[in-house]
C-alpha atoms as a PDB file:
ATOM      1  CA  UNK A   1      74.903 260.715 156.173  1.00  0.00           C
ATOM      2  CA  UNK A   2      75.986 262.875 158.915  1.00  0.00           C
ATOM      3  CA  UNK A   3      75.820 261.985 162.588  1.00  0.00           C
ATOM      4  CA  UNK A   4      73.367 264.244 163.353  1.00  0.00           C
ATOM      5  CA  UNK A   5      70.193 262.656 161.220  1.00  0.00           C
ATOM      6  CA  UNK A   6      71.788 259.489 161.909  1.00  0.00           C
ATOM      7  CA  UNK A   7      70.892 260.267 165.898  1.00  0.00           C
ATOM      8  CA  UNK A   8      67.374 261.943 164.511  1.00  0.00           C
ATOM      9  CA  UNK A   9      66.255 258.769 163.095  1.00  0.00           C
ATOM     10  CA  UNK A  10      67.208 256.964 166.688  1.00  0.00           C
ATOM     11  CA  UNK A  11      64.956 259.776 168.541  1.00  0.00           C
ATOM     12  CA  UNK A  12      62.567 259.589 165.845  1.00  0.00           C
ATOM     13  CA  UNK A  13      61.911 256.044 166.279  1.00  0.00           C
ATOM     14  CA  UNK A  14      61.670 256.515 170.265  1.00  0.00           C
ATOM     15  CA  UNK A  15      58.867 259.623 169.669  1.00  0.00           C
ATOM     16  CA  UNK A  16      56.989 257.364 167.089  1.00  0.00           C
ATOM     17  CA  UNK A  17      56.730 254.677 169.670  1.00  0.00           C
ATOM     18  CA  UNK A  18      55.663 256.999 172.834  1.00  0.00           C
ATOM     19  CA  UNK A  19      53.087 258.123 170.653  1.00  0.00           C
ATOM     20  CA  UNK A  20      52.194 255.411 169.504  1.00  0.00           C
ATOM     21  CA  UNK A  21      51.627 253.957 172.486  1.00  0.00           C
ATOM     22  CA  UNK A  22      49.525 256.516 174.117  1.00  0.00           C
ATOM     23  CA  UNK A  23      46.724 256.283 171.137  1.00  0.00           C
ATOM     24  CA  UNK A  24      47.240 252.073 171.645  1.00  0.00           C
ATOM     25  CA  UNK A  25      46.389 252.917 175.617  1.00  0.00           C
ATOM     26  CA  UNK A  26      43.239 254.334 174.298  1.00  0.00           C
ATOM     27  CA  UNK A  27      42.357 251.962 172.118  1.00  0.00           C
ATOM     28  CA  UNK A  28      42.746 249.154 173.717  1.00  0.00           C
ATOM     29  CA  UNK A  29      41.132 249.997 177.047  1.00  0.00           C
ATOM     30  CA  UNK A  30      41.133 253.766 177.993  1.00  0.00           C
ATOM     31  CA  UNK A  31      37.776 254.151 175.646  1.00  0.00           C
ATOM     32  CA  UNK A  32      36.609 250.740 176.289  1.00  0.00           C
ATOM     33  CA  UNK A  33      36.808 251.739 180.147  1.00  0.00           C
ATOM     34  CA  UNK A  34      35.343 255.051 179.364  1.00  0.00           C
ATOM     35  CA  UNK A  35      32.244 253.764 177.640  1.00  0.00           C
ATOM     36  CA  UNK A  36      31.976 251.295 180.490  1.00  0.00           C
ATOM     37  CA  UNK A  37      31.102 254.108 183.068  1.00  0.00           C
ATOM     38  CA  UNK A  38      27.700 254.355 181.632  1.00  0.00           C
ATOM     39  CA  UNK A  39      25.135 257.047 181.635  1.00  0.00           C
ATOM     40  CA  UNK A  40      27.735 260.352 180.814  1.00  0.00           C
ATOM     41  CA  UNK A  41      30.389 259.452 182.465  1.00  0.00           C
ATOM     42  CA  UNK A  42      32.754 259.084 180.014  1.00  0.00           C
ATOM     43  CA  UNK A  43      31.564 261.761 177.702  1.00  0.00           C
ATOM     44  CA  UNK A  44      32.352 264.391 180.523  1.00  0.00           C
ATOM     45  CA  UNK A  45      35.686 262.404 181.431  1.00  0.00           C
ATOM     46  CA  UNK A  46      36.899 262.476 177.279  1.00  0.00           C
ATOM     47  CA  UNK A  47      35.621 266.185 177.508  1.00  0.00           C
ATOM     48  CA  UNK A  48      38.184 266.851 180.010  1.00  0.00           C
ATOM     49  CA  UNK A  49      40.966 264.517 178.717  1.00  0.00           C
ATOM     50  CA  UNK A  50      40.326 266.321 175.099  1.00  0.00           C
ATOM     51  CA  UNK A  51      40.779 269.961 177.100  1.00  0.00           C
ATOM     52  CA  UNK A  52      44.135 268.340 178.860  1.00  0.00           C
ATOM     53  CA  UNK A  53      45.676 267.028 175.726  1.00  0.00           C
ATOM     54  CA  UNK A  54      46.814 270.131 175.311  1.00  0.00           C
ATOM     55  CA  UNK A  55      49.657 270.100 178.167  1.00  0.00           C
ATOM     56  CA  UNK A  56      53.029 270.282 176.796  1.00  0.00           C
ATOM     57  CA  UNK A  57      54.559 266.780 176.902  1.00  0.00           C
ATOM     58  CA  UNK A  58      52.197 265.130 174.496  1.00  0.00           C
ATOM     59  CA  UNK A  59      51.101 267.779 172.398  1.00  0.00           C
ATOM     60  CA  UNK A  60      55.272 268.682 171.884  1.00  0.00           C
ATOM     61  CA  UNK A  61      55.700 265.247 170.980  1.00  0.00           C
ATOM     62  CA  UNK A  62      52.881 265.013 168.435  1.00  0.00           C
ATOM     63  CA  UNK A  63      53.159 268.594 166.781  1.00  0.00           C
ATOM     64  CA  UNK A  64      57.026 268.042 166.962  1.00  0.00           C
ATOM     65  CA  UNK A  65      56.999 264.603 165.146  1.00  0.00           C
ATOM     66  CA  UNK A  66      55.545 266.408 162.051  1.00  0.00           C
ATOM     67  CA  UNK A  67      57.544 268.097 161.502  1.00  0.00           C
ATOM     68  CA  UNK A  68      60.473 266.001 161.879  1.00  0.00           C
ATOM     69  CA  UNK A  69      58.387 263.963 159.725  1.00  0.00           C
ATOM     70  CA  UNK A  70      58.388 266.032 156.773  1.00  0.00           C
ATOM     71  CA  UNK A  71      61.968 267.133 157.952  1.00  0.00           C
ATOM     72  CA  UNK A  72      63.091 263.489 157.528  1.00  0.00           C
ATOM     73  CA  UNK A  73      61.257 262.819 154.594  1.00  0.00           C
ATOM     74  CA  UNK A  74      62.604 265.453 152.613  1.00  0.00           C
ATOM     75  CA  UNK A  75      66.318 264.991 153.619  1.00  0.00           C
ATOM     76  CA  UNK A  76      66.136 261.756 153.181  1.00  0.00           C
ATOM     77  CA  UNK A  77      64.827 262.557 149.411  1.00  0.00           C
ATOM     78  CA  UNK A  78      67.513 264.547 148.560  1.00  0.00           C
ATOM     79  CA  UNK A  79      70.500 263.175 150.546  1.00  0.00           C
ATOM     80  CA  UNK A  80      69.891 259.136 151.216  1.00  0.00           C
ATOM     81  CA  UNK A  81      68.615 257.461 148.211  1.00  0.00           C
ATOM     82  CA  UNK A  82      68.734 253.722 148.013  1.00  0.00           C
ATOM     83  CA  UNK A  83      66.917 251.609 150.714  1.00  0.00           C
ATOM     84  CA  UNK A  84      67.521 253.466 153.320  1.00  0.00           C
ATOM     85  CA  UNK A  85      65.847 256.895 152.087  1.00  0.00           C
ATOM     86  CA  UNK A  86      62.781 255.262 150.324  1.00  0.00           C
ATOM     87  CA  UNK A  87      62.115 254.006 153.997  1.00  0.00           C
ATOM     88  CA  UNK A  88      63.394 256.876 155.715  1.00  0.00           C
ATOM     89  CA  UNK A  89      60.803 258.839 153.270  1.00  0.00           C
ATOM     90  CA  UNK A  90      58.181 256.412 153.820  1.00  0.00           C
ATOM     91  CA  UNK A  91      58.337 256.737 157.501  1.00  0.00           C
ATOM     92  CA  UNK A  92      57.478 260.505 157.551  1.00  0.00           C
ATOM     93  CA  UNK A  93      55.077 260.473 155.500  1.00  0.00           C
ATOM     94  CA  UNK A  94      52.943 257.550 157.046  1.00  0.00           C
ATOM     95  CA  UNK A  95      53.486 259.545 160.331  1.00  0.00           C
ATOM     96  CA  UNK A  96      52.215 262.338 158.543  1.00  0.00           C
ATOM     97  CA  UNK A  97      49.165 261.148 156.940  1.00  0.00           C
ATOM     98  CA  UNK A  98      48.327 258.171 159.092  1.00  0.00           C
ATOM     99  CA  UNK A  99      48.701 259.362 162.107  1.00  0.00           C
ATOM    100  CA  UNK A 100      49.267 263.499 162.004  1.00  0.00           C
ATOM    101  CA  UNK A 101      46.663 263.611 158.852  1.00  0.00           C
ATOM    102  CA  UNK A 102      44.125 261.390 160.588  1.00  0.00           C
ATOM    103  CA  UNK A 103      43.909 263.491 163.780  1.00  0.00           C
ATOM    104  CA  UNK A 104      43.139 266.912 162.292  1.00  0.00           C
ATOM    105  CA  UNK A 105      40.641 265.345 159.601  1.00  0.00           C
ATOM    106  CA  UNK A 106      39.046 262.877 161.926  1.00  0.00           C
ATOM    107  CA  UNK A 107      39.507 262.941 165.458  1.00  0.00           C
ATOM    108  CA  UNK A 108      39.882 266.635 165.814  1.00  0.00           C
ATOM    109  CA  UNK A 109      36.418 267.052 164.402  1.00  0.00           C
ATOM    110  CA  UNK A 110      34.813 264.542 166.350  1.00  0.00           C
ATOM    111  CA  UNK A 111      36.378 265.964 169.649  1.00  0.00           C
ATOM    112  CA  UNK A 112      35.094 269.315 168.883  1.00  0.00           C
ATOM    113  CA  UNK A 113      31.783 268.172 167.918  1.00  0.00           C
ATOM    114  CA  UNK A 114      31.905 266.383 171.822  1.00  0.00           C
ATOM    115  CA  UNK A 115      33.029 269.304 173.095  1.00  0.00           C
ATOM    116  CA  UNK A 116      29.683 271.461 172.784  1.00  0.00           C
ATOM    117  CA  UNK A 117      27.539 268.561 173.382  1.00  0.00           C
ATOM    118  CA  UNK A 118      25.392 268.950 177.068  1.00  0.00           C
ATOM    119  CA  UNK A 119      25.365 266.053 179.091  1.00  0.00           C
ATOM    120  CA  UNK A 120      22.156 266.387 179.955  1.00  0.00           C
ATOM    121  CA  UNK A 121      20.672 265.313 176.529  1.00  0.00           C
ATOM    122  CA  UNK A 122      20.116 262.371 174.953  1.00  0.00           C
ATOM    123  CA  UNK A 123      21.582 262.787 171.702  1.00  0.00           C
ATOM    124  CA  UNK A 124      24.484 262.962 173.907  1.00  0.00           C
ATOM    125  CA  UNK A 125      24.632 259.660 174.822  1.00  0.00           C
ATOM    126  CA  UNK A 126      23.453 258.525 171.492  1.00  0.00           C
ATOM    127  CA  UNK A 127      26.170 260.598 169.970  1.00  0.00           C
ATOM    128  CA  UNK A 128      28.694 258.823 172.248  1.00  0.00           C
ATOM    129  CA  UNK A 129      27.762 255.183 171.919  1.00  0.00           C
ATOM    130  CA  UNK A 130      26.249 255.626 168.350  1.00  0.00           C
ATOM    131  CA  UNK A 131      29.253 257.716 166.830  1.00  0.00           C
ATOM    132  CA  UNK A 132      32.160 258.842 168.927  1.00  0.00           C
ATOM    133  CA  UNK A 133      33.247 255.598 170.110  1.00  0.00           C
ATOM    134  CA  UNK A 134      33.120 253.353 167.370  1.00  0.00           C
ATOM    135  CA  UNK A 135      34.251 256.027 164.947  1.00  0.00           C
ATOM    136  CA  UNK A 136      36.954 257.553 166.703  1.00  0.00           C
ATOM    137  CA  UNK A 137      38.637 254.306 168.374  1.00  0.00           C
ATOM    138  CA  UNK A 138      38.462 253.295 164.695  1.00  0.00           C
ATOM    139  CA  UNK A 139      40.814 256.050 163.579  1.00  0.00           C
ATOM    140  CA  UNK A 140      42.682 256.483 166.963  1.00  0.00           C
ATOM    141  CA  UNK A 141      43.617 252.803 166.066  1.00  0.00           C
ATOM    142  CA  UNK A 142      44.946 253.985 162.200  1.00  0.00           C
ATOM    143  CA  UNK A 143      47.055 256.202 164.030  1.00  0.00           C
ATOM    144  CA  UNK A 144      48.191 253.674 166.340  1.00  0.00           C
ATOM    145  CA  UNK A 145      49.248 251.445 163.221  1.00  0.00           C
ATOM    146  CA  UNK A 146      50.698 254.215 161.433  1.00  0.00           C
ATOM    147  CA  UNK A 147      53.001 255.344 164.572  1.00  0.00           C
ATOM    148  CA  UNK A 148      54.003 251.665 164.419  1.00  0.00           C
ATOM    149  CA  UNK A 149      54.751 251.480 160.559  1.00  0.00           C
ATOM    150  CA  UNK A 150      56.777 254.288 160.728  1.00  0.00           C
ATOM    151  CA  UNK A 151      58.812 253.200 163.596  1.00  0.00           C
ATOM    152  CA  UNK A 152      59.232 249.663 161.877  1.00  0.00           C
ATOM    153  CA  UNK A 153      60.705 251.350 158.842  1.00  0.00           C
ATOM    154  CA  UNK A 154      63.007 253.465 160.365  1.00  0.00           C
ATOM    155  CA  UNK A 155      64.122 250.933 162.656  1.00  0.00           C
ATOM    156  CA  UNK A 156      64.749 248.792 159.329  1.00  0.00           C
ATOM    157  CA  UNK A 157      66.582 251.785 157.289  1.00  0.00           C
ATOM    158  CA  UNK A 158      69.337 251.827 160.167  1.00  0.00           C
ATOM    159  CA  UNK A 159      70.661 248.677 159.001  1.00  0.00           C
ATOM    160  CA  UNK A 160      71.232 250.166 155.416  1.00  0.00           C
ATOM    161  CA  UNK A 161      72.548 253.149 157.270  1.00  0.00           C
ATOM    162  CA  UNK A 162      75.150 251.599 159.824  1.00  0.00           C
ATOM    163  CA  UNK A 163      77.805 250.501 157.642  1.00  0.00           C
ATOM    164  CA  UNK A 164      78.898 246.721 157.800  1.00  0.00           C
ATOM    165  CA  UNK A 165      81.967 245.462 159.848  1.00  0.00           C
ATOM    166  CA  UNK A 166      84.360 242.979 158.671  1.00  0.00           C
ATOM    167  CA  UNK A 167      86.388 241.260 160.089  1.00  0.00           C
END
């Protein structure tokens, strides 16, 4: 295993835990706070949050940590074997369907369907207390697991890849 990956798999771990913990902000008590506001408050305040998601920082990290993911997965495939690359593998692609996958086929939609909504209707509100929230803090929460699964299992293939000292 060359140095390189071995220092990829440290950052890897670090990204998978940022990440993680900005979708375990939200669902712990960023939407719970946000459907506290009452009335349309917190519709129009996810509106803009799901317009400034887009700013580098985060959206770098997530975009970025798929494709490490499948980047990790695959080399791991080919070059680790044992232990160590079934976890390495398994890492990647729980970051990539439990947490990459779940955005674009869940969140994303639900987000866009917010989006166009006017705040001045009902089925608005009913939209947002009826659907959005308990749906999407559902999946935000996958993704929140899956961020932590996949830092778990590459923290755990580093001691199959840091060779043992004796004494």
């Amino acid at each position: 295993m060359s140095s390189f990956f071995f220092f990829l798999i440290q950052f890897t771990i670090l990204a998978y835990a940022l990440v993680g913990g900005v979708f375990l902000a939200f669902s712990d008590f960023i939407m719970r706070s946000l459907a506290l506001t009452g009335d349309t408050g917190g519709v129009k305040t996810m509106q803009i949050i799901n317009r400034e998601v887009f700013r580098w920082v985060f959206m770098t990290l997530f975009i970025g940590m798929g494709v490490i993911s499948l980047a990790i997965a695959g080399y791991s495939a080919i070059y680790l074997g044992g232990p160590a690359g079934a976890l390495v593998a398994l890492a990647g692609l729980v970051y990539l369907t439990g947490c990459f996958g779940v955005t674009i086929f869940f969140n994303v939609p639900m987000n866009e369907a917010l989006a166009r909504m006017d705040l001045a209707e009902d089925a608005t509100r009913e939209y947002w207390t009826s659907v959005y929230l308990p749906r999407w803090v559902f999946w935000n929460t996958v993704r929140t697991f899956a961020c932590a699964v996949s830092a778990s299992l590459l923290l755990f293939s580093l001691s199959w890849m840091i060779p043992t000292q004796t004494a």
